[in-house]
C-alpha atoms as a PDB file:
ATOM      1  CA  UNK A   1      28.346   6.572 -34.193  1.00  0.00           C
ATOM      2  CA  UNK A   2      27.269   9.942 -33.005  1.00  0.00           C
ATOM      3  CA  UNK A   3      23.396   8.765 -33.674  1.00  0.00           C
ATOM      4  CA  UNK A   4      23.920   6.333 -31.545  1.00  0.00           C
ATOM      5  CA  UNK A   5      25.435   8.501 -28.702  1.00  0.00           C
ATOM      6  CA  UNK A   6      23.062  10.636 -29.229  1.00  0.00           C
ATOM      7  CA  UNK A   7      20.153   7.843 -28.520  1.00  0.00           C
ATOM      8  CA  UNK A   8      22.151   6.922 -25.398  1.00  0.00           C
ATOM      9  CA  UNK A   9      21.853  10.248 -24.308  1.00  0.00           C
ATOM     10  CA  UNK A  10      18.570  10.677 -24.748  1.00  0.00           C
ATOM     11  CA  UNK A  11      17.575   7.410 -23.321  1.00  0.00           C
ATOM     12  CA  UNK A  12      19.445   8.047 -20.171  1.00  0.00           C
ATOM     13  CA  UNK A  13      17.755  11.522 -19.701  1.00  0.00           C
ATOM     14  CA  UNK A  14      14.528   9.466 -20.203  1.00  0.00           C
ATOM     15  CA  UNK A  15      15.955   7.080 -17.109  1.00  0.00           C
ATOM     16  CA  UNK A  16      16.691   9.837 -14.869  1.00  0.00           C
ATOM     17  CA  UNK A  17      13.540  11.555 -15.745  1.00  0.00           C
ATOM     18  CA  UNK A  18      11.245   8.920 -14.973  1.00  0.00           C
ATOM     19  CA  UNK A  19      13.359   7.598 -12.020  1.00  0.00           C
ATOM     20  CA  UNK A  20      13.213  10.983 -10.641  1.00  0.00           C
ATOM     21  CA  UNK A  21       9.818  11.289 -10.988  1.00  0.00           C
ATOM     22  CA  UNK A  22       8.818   8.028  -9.308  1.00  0.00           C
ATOM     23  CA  UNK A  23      10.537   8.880  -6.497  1.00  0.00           C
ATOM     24  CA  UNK A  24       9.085  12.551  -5.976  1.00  0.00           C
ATOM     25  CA  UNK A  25       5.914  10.823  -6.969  1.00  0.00           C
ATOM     26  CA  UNK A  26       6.355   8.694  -3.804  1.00  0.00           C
ATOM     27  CA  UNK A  27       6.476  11.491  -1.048  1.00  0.00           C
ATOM     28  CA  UNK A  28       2.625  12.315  -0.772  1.00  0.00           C
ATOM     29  CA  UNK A  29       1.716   8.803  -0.894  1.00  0.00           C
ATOM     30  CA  UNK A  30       4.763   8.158   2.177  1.00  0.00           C
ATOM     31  CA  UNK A  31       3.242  10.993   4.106  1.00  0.00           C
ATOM     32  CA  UNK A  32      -0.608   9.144   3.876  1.00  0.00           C
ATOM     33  CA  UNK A  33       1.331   5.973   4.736  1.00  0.00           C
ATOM     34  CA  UNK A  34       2.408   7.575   7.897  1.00  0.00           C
ATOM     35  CA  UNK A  35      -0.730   9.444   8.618  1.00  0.00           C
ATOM     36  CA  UNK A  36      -2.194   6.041   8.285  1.00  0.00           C
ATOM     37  CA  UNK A  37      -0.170   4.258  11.127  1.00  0.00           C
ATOM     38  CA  UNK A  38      -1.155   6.789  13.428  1.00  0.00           C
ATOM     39  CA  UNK A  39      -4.528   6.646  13.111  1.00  0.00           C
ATOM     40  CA  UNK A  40      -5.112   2.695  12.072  1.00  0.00           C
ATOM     41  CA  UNK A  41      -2.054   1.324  14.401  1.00  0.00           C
ATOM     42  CA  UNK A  42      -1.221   3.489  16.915  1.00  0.00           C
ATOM     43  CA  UNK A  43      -4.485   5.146  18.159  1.00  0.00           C
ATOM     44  CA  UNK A  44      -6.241   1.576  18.317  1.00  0.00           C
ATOM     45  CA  UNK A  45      -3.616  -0.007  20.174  1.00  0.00           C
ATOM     46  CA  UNK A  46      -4.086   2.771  22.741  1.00  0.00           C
ATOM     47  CA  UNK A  47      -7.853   1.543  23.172  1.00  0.00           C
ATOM     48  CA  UNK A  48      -6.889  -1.835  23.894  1.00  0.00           C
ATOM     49  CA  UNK A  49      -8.060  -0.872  27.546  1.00  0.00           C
ATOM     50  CA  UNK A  50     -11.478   0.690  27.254  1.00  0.00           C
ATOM     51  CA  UNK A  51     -13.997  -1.474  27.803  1.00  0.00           C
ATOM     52  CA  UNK A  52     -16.653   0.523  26.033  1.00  0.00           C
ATOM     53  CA  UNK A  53     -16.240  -0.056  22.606  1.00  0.00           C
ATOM     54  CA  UNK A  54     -18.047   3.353  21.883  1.00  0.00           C
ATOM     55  CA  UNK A  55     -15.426   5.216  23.668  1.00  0.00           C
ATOM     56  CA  UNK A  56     -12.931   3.429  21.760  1.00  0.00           C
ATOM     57  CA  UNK A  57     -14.743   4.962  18.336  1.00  0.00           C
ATOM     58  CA  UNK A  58     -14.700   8.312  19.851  1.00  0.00           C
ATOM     59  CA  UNK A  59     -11.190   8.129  20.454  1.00  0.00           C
ATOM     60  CA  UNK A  60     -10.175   6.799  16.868  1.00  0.00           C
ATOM     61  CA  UNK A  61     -12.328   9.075  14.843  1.00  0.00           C
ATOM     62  CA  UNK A  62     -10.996  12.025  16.822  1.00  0.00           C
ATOM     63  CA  UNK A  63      -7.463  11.129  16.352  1.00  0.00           C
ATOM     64  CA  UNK A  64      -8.887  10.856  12.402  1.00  0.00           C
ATOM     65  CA  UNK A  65     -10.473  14.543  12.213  1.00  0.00           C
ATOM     66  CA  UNK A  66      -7.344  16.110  13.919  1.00  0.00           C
ATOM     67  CA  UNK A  67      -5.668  14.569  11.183  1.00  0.00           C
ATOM     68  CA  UNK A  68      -8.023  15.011   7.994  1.00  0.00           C
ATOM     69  CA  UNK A  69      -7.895  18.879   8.626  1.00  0.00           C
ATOM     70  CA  UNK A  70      -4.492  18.576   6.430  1.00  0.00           C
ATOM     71  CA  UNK A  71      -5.356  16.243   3.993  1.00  0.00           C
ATOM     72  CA  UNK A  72      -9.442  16.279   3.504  1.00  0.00           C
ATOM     73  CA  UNK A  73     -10.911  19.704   3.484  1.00  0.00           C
ATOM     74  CA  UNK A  74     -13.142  18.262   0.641  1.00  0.00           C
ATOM     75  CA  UNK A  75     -13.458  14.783  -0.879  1.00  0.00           C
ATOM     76  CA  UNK A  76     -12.513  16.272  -4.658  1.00  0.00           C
ATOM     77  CA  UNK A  77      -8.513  17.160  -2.456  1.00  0.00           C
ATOM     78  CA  UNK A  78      -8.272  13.457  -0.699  1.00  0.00           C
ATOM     79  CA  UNK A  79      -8.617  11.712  -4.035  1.00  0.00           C
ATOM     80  CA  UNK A  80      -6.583  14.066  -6.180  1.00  0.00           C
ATOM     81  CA  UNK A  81      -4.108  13.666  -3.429  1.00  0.00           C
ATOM     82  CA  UNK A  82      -4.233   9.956  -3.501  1.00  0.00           C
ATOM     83  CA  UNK A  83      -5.067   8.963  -7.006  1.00  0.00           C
ATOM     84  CA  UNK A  84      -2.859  11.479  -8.840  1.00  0.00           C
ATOM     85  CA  UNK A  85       0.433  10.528  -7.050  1.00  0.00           C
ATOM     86  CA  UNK A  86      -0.922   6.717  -6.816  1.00  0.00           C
ATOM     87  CA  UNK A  87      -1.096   7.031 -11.233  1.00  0.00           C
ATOM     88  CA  UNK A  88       2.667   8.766 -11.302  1.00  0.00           C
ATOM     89  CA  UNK A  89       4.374   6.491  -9.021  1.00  0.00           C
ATOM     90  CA  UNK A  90       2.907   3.704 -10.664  1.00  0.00           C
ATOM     91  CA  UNK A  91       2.689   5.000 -14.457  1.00  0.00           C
ATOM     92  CA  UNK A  92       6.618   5.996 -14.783  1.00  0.00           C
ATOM     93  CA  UNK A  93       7.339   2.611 -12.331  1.00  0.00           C
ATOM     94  CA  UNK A  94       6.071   0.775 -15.823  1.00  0.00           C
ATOM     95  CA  UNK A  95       7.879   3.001 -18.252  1.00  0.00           C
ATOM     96  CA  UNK A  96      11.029   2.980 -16.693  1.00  0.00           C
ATOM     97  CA  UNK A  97      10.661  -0.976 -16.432  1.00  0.00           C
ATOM     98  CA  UNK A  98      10.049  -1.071 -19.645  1.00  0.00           C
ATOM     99  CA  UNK A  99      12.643   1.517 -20.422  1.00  0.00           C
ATOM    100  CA  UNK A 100      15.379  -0.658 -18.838  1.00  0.00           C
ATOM    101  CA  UNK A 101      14.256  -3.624 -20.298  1.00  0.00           C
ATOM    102  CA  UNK A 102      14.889  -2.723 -23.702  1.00  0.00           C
ATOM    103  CA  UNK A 103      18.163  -0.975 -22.479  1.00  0.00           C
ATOM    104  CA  UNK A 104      19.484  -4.281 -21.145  1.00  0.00           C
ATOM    105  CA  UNK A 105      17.763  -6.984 -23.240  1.00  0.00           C
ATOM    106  CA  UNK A 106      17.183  -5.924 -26.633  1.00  0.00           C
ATOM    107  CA  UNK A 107      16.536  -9.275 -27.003  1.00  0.00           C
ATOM    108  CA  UNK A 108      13.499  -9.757 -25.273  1.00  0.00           C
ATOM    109  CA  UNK A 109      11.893  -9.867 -21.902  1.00  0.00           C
ATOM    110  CA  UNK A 110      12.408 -13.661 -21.919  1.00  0.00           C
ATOM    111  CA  UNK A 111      16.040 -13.212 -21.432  1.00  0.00           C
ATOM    112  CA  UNK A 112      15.712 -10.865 -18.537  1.00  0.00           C
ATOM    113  CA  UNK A 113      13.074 -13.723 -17.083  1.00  0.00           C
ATOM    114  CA  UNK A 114      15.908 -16.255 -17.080  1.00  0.00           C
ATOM    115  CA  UNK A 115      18.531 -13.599 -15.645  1.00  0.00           C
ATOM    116  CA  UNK A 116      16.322 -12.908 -12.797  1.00  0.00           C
ATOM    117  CA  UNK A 117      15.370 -16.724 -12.074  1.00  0.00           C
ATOM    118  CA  UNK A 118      19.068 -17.164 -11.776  1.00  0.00           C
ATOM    119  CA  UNK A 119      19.637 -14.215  -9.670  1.00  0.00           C
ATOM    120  CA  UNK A 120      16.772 -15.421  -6.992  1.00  0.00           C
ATOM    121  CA  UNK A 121      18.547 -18.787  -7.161  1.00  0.00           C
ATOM    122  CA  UNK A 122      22.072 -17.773  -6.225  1.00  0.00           C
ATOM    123  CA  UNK A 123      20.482 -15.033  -3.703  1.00  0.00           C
ATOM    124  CA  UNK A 124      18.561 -18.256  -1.697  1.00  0.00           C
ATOM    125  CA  UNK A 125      15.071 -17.137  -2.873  1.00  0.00           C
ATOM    126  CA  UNK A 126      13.005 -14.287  -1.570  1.00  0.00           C
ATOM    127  CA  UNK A 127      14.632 -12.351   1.280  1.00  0.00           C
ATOM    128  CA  UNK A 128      10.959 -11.705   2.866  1.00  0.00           C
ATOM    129  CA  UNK A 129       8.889 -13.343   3.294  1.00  0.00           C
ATOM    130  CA  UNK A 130      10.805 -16.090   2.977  1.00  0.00           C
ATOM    131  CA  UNK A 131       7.949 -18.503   0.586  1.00  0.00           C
ATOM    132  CA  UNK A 132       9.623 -19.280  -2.601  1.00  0.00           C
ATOM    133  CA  UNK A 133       5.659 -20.173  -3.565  1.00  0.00           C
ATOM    134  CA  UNK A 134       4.756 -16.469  -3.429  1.00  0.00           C
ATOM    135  CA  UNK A 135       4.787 -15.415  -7.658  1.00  0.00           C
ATOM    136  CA  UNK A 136       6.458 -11.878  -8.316  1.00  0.00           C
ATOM    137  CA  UNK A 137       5.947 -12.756 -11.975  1.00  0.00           C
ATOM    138  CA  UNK A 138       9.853 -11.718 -12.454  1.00  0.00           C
ATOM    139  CA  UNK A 139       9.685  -8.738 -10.588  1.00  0.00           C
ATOM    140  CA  UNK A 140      11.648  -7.545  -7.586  1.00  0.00           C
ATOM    141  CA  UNK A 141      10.157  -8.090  -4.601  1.00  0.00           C
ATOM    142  CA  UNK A 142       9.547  -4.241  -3.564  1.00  0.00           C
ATOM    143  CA  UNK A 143       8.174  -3.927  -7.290  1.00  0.00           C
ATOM    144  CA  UNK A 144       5.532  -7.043  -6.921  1.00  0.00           C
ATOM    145  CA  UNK A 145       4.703  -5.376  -3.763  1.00  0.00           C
ATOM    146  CA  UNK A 146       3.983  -2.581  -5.120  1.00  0.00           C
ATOM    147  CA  UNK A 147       2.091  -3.661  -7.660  1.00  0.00           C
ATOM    148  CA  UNK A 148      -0.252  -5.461  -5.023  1.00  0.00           C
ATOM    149  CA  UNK A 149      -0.327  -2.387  -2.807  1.00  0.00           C
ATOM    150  CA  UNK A 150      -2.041  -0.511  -5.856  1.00  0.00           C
ATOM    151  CA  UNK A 151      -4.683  -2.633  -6.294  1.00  0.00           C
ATOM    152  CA  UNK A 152      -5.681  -3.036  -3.031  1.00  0.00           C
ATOM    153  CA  UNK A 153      -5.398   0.948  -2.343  1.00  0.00           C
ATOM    154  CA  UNK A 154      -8.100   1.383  -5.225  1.00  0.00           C
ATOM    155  CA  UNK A 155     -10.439  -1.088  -3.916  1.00  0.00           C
ATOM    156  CA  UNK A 156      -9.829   0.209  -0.377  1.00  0.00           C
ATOM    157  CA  UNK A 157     -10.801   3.960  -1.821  1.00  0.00           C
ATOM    158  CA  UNK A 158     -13.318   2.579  -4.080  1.00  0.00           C
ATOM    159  CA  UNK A 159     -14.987   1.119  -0.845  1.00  0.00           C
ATOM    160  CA  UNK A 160     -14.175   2.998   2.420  1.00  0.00           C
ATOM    161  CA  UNK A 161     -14.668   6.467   0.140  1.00  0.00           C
ATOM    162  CA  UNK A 162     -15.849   6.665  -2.866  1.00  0.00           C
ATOM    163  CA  UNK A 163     -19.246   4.355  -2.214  1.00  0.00           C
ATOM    164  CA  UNK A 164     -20.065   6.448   1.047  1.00  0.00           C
ATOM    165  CA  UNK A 165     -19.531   9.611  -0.586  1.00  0.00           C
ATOM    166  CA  UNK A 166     -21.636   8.746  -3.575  1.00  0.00           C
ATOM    167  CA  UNK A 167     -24.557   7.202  -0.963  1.00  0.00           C
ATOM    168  CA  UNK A 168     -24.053  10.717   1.337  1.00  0.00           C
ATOM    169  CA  UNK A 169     -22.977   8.444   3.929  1.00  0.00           C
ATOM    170  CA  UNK A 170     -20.246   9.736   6.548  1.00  0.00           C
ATOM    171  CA  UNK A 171     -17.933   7.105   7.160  1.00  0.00           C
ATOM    172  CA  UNK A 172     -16.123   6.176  10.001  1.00  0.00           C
ATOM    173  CA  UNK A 173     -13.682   3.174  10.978  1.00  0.00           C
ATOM    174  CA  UNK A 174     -16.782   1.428  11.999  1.00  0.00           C
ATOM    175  CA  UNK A 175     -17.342   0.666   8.325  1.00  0.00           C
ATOM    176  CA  UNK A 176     -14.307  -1.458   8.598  1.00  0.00           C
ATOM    177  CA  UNK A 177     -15.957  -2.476  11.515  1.00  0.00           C
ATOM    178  CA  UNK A 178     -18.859  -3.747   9.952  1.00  0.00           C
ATOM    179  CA  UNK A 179     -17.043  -5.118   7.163  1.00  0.00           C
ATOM    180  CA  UNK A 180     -14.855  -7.104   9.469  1.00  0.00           C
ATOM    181  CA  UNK A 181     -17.478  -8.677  11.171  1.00  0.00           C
ATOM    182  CA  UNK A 182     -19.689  -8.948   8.045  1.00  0.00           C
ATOM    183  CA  UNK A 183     -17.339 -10.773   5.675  1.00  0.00           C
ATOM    184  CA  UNK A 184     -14.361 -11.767   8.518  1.00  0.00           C
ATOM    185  CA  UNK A 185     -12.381 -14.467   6.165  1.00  0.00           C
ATOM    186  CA  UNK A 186     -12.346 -11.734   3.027  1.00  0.00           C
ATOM    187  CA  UNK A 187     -11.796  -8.598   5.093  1.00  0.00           C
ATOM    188  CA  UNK A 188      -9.085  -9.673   7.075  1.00  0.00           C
ATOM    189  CA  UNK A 189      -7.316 -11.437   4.417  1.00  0.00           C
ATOM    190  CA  UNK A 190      -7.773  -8.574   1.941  1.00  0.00           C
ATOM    191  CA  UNK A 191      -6.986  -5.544   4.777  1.00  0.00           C
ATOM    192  CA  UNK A 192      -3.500  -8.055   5.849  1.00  0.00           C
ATOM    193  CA  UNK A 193      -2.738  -8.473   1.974  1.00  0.00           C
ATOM    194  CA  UNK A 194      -3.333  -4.383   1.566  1.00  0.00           C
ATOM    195  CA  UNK A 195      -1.076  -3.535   4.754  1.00  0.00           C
ATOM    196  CA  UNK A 196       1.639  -6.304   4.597  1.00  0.00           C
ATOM    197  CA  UNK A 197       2.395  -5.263   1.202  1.00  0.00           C
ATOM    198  CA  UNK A 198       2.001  -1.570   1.819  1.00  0.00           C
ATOM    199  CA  UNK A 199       4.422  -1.878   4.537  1.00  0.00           C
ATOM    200  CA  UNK A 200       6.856  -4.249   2.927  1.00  0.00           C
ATOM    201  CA  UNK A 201       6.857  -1.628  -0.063  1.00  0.00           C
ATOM    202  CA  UNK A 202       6.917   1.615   1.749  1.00  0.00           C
ATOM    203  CA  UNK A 203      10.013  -0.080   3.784  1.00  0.00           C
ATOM    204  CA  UNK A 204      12.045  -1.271   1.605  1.00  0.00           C
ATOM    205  CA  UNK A 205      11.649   1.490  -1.311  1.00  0.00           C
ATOM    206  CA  UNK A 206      13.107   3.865   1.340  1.00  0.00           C
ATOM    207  CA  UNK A 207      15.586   1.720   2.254  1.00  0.00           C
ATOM    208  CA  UNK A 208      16.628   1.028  -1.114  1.00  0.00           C
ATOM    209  CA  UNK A 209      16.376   5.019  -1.992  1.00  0.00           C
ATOM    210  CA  UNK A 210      18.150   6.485   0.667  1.00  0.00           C
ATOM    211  CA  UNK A 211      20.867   2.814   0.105  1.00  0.00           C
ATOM    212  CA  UNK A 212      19.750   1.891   3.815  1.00  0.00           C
ATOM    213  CA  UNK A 213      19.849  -1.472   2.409  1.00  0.00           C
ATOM    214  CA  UNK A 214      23.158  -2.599   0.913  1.00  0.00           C
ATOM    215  CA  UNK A 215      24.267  -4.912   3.429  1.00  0.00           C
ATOM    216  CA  UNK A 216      23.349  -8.137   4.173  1.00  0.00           C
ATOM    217  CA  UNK A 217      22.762  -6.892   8.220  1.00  0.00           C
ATOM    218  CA  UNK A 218      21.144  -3.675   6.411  1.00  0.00           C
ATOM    219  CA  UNK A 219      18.343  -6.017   4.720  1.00  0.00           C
ATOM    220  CA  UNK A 220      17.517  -7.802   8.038  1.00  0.00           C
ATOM    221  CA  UNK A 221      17.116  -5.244  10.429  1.00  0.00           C
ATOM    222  CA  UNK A 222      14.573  -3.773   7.320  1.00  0.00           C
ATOM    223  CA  UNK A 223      12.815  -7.178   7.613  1.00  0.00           C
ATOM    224  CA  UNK A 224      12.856  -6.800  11.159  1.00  0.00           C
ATOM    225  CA  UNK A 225      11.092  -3.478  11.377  1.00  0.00           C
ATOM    226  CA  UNK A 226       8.435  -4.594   8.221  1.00  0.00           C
ATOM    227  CA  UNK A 227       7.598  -7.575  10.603  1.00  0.00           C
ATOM    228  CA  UNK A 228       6.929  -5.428  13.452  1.00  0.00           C
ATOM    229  CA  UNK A 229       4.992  -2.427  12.349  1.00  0.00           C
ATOM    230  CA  UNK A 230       2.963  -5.170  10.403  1.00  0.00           C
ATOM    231  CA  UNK A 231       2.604  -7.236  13.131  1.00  0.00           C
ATOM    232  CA  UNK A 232       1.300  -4.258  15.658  1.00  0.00           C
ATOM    233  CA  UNK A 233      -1.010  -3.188  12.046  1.00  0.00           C
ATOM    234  CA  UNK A 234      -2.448  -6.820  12.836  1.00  0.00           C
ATOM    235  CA  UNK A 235      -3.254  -6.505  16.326  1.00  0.00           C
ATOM    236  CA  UNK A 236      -5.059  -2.542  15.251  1.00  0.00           C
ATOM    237  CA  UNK A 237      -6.778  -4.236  13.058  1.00  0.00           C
ATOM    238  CA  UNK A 238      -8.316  -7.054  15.123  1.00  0.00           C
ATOM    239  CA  UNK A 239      -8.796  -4.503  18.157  1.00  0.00           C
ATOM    240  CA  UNK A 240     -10.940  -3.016  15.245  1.00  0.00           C
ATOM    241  CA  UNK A 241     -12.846  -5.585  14.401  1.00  0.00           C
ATOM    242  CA  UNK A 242     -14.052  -5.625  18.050  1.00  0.00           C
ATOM    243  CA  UNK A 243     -15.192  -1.995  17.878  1.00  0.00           C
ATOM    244  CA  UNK A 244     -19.469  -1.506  18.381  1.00  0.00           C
ATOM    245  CA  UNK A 245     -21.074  -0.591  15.013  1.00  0.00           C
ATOM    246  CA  UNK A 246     -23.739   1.849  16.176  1.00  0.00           C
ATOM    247  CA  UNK A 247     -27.294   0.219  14.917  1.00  0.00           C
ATOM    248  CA  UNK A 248     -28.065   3.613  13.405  1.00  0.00           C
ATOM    249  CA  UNK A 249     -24.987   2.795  11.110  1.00  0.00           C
ATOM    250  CA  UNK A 250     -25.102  -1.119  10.251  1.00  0.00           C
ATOM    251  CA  UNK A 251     -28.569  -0.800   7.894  1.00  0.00           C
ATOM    252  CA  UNK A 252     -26.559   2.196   5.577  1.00  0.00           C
ATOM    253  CA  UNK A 253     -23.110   0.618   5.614  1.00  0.00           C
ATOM    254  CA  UNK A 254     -24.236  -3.413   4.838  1.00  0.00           C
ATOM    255  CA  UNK A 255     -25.877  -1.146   1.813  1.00  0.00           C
ATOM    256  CA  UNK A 256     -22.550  -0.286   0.985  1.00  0.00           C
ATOM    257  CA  UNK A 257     -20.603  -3.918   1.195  1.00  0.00           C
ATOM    258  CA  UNK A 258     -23.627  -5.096  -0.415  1.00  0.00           C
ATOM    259  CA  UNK A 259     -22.556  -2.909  -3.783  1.00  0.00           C
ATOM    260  CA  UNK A 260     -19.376  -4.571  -3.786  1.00  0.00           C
ATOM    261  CA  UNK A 261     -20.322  -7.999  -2.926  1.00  0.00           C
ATOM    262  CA  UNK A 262     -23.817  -8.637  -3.442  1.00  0.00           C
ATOM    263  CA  UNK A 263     -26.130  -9.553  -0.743  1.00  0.00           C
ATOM    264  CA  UNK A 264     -24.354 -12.504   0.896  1.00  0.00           C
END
């Protein structure tokens, strides 16, 4: 009997532990999300009435070295302060799933498959978007989210930073630029998959942190503000893609979407 306090102890420390740590975990990453809307949402939008789409570029990248002063004094700082968080957040995410999976159904994660079916049933589906179609692969919704938001935010690194700072090429929006116009079906559905999600997460983890979201009013005025900063992060994104690509700059960066798709 004691043993088996003591284990319940001990796995409940482990809870808290990891819990807390996701959610300090989340902070940096929160602050980057909001750093983000500024410069991809709300600075673009603002160009929406310069006809030169050079002076729209000068306007955007400004509003991004005002900003990278904080964040980017060297590339090394930007990834540690992206990756590292990015791993925690994720990393204890999957240990305390795991850790309350074998807290609730020793039985197996079948069981907690057919709980959660259930659940989504009597709940009407998916609360947003409302596609029954979409697969969370029994996950919560902010969970499958996040999941996606992760693997996007690599590739999005992996292209946008990583490949221009190993080709000693200085990057500006107009790579996304160039990448919109280059590939428009893939880079608009992968950038509306990375923000949707990102948003959607970002959202409704706060909500759900800060218990924002207990009601069923609660959850739809959330849904109401995900569809409208993601909506606006739609229209900043096509104003992007209309942005001029200076010809000095569209030889080096189809060099770079050519390392991650080939020459197509």
């Amino acid at each position: 009997m004691a043993s088996s306090q003591s284990g319940s102890k001990s796995n409940d420390s482990l809870f808290n532990l990891l819990r807390t740590t996701q959610r300090y975990s989340s902070y940096v990453f929160t602050g980057f999300f909001g750093v983000h809307v500024l410069n991809n949402v709300l600075v673009p939008l603002t160009t929406w009435t310069q006809r030169s789409g050079r002076g729209a570029v000068s306007t955007i990248d400004s509003a991004f070295e005002s900003t990278r002063r904080f964040y980017r004094p060297a590339a090394g700082v930007e990834f540690g302060l992206i990756f590292i968080p990015l791993a925690v957040h994720v990393g204890s995410g999957l240990l305390l799933r795991t850790n309350l999976l074998k807290t609730l159904y020793p039985e197996g994660i079948v069981a907690w498959h057919h709980d959660r079916a259930r659940a989504n049933i009597a709940a009407g589906g998916l609360s947003y978007p409302r596609l029954r179609a979409i697969p969370t692969f029994g996950l919560s919704d902010i969970a499958a989210s996040g999941y996606i938001t992760a693997v996007c935010v690599v590739f999005h690194i992996f292209m946008i930073r990583y490949l221009p700072w190993t080709s000693s090429i200085d990057a500006s929006i107009t790579l996304v630029t160039r990448a919109l116009q280059k590939h428009p079906r893939v880079f608009y559905a992968f950038h509306y998959t990375l923000l949707s999600a990102g948003v959607f997460h970002v959202i409704s983890g706060w909500g759900r942190w800060l218990k924002l979201t207990a009601s069923p009013r609660s959850v739809l005025i959330k849904n109401t503000v995900v569809t409208v900063v993601n909506l606006a992060w739609v229209a900043a994104l096509i104003r992007v893609g209309y942005l001029d690509v200076p010809n000095i700059l569209i030889s080096q960066y189809d060099k770079i979407i050519s390392l991650c798709f080939g020459k197509v």
